[in-house]
Protein backbone atom coordinates (compact mmCIF):
# COMPACT_ATOMS: atom_id res chain seq x y z
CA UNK A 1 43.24 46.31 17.71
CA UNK A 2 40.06 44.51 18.04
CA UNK A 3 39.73 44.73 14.43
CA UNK A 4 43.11 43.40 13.27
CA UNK A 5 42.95 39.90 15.78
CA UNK A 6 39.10 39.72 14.18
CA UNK A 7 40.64 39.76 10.53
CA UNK A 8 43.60 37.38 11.81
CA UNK A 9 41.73 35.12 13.01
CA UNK A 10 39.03 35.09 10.00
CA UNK A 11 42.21 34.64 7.73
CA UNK A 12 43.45 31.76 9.72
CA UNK A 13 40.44 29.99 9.53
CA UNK A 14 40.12 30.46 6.22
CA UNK A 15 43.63 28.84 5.57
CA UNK A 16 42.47 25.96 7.05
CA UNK A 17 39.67 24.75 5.46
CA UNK A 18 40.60 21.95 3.34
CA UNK A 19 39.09 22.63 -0.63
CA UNK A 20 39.40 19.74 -3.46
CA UNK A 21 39.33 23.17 -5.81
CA UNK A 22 41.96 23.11 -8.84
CA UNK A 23 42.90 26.16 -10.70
CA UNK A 24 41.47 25.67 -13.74
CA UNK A 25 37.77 24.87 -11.65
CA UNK A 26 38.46 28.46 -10.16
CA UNK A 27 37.39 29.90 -13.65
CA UNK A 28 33.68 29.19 -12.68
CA UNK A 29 34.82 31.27 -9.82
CA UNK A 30 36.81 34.05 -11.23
CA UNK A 31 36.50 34.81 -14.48
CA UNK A 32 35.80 38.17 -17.01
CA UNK A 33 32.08 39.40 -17.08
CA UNK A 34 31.57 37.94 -13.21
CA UNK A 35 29.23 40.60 -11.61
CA UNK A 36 28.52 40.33 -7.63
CA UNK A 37 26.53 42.09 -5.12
CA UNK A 38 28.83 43.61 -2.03
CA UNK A 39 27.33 43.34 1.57
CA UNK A 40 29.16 45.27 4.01
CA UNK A 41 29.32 45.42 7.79
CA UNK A 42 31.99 45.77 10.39
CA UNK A 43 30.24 43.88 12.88
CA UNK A 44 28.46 46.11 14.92
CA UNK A 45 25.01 46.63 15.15
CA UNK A 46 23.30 48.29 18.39
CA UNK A 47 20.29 49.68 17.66
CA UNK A 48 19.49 50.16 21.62
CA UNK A 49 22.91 52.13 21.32
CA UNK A 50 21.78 53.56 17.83
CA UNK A 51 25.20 52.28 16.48
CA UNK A 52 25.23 50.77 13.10
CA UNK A 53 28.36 50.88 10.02
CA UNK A 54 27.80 48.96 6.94
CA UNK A 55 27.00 49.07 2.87
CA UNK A 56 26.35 47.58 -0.25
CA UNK A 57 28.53 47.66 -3.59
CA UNK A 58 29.00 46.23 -6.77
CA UNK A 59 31.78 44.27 -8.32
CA UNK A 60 32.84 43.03 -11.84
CA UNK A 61 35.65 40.83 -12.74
CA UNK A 62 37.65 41.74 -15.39
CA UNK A 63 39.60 38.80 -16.23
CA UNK A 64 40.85 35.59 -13.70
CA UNK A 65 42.99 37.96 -11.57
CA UNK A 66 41.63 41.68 -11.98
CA UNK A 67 38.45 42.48 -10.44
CA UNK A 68 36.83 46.28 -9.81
CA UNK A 69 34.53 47.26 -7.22
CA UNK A 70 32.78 50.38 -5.73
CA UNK A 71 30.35 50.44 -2.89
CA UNK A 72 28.16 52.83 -0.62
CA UNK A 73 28.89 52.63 3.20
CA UNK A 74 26.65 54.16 5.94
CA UNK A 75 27.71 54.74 9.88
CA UNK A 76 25.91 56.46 12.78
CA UNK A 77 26.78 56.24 15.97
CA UNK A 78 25.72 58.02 18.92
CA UNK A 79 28.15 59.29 21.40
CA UNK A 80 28.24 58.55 25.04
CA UNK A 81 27.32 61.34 27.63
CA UNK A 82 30.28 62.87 29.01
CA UNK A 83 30.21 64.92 31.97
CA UNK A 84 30.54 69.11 31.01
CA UNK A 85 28.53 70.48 33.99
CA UNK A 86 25.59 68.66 32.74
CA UNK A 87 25.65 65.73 30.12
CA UNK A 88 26.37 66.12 26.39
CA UNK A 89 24.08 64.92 23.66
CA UNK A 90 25.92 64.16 20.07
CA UNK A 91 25.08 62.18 16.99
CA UNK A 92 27.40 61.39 14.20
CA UNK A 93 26.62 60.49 10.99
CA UNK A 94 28.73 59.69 7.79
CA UNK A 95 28.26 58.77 4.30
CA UNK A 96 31.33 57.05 2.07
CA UNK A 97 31.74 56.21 -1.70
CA UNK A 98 34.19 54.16 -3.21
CA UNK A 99 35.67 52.75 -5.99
CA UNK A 100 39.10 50.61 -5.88
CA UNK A 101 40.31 47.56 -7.81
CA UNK A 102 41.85 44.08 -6.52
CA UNK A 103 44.43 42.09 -8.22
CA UNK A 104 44.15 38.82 -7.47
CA UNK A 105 47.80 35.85 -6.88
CA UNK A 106 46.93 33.35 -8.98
CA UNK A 107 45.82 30.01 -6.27
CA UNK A 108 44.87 26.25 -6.55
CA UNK A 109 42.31 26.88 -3.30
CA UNK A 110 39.28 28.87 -2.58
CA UNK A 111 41.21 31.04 -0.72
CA UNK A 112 42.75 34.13 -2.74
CA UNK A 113 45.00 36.74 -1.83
CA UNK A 114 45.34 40.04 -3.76
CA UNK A 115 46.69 43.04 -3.45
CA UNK A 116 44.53 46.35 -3.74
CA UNK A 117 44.31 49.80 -4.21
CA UNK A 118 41.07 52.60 -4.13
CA UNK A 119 39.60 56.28 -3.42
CA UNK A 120 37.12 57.00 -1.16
CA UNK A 121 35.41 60.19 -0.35
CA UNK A 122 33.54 60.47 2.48
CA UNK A 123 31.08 63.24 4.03
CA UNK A 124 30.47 62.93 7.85
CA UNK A 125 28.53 65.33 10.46
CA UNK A 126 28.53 65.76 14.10
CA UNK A 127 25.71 67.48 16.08
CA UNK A 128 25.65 68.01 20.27
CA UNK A 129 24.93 70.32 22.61
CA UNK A 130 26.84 71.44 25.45
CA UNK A 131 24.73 72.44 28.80
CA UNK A 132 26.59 75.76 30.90
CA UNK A 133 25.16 76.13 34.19
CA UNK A 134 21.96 78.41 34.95
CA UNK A 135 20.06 76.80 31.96
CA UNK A 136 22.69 77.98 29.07
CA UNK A 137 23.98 75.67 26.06
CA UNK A 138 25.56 75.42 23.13
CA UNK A 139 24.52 73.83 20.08
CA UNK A 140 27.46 72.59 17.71
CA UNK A 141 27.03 71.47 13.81
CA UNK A 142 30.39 70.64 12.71
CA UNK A 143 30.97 68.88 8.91
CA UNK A 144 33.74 66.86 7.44
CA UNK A 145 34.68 66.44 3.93
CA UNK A 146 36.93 63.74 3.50
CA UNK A 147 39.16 62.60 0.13
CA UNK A 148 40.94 58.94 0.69
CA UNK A 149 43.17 56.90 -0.96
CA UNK A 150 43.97 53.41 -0.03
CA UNK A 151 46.28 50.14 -0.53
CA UNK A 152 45.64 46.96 0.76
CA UNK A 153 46.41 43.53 1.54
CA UNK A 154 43.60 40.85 1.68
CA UNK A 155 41.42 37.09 1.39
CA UNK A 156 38.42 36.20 -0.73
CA UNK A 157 36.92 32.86 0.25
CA UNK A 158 34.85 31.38 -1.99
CA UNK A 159 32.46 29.24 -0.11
CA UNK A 160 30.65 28.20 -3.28
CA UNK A 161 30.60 30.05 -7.05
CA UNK A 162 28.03 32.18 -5.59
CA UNK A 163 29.21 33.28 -2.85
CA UNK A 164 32.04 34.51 -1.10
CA UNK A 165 33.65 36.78 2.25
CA UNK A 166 36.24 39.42 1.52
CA UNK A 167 38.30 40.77 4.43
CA UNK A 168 41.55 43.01 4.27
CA UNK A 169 43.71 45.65 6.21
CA UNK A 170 44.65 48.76 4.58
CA UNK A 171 46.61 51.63 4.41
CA UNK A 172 44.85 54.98 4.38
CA UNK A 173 45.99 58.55 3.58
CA UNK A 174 43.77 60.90 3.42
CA UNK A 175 42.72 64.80 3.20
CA UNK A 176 40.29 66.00 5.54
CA UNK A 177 38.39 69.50 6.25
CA UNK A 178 36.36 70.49 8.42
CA UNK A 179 33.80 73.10 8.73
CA UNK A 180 32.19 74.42 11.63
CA UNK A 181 28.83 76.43 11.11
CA UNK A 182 29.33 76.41 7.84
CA UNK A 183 33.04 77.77 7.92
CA UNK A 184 36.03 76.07 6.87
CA UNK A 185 37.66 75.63 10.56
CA UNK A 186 40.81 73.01 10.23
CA UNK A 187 42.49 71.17 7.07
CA UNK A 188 44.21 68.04 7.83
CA UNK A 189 46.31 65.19 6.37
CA UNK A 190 46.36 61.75 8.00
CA UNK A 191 48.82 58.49 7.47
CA UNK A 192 47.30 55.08 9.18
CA UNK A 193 46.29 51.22 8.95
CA UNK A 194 42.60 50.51 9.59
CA UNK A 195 40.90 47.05 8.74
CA UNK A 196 37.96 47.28 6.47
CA UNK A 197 34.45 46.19 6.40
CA UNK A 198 33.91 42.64 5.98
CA UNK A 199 31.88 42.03 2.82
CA UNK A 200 29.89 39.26 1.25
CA UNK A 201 29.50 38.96 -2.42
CA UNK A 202 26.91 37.30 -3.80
CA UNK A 203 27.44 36.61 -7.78
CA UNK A 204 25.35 36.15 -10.37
């Protein structure tokens, strides 16, 4: 929920801010053969807490309106001790590729909405260990192989023809297994929204 008033509010602002821009100076903007550098991040970084999600991508503009991207995203996050006779001790780890294309309402700001669609795959991994009572434990290595597609609904603001923030919420399906000690334990289908990672593009 956090997420969704973050991207609200980012969108709002962006509305706002006033922009001289016509459409036909938006070509310097968006137009065919524009290449970018993506920076990801969803806003968290703790290293204290060892919690960090973010990535870095590429994107190409194929003409005014139709633009392609893929990127690389990278999340750990340790998990908080929870009480199991004595505390437990997990780290997660996941690594995410994808490749989508945005299609871009034609706008006389620097604000532009598009519509969007992609596939991700994603590979994620959880180790802990679970402490028993008279010095016994447990040590778990559970894997998850993940295959995504999504469509979604978002803003590029371009703060100047070389750079520019990109937010947008999304609709996710997506196939998931999991394997425990190397076992296929669970397969899984999942329907939900989810806001993604804010990126910055820098063109060139």
């Amino acid at each position: 929920m956090k997420r969704v008033c973050l991207f609200l509010l980012i969108l709002c602002l962006m509305a706002i801010i006033p922009s001289n821009t016509s459409a036909d100076n938006l070509n310097k903007y968006r137009h065919p053969g524009q290449k970018g550098i993506i920076f990801a991040w969803n806003g968290s970084w703790d290293i204290g807490n060892g919690t960090f999600e973010g990535g870095i991508g590429y994107k190409h503009w194929l003409s005014n309106s139709w633009a392609v991207k893929s990127y690389l995203a990278y999340k750990k996050e340790d998990i908080p001790d929870v009480n199991n006779y004595d505390p437990v001790r997990a780290k997660q780890e996941s690594f995410s590729i994808l490749v989508g294309a945005e299609d871009h309402f034609r706008s006389r700001s620097r604000l532009s909405f598009f519509l969007g669609g992609s596939v991700q795959f994603k590979t994620s991994s959880l180790k802990y260990r679970v402490a028993f009572p008279h010095g016994m434990f447990a040590e778990i290595d559970s894997h998850k192989h993940i295959w995504g597609v999504q469509f979604s609904l978002g803003t590029e603001y371009f703060i100047n023809k070389r750079i520019s923030l990109l937010g947008q919420y999304q609709i996710d399906l997506s196939s998931t297994e999991e394997w425990v000690r190397n076992r296929l334990d669970s397969v899984s289908y999942n329907l939900g929204t989810s806001t993604s990672l804010l990126m910055l593009t820098i063109y060139f």
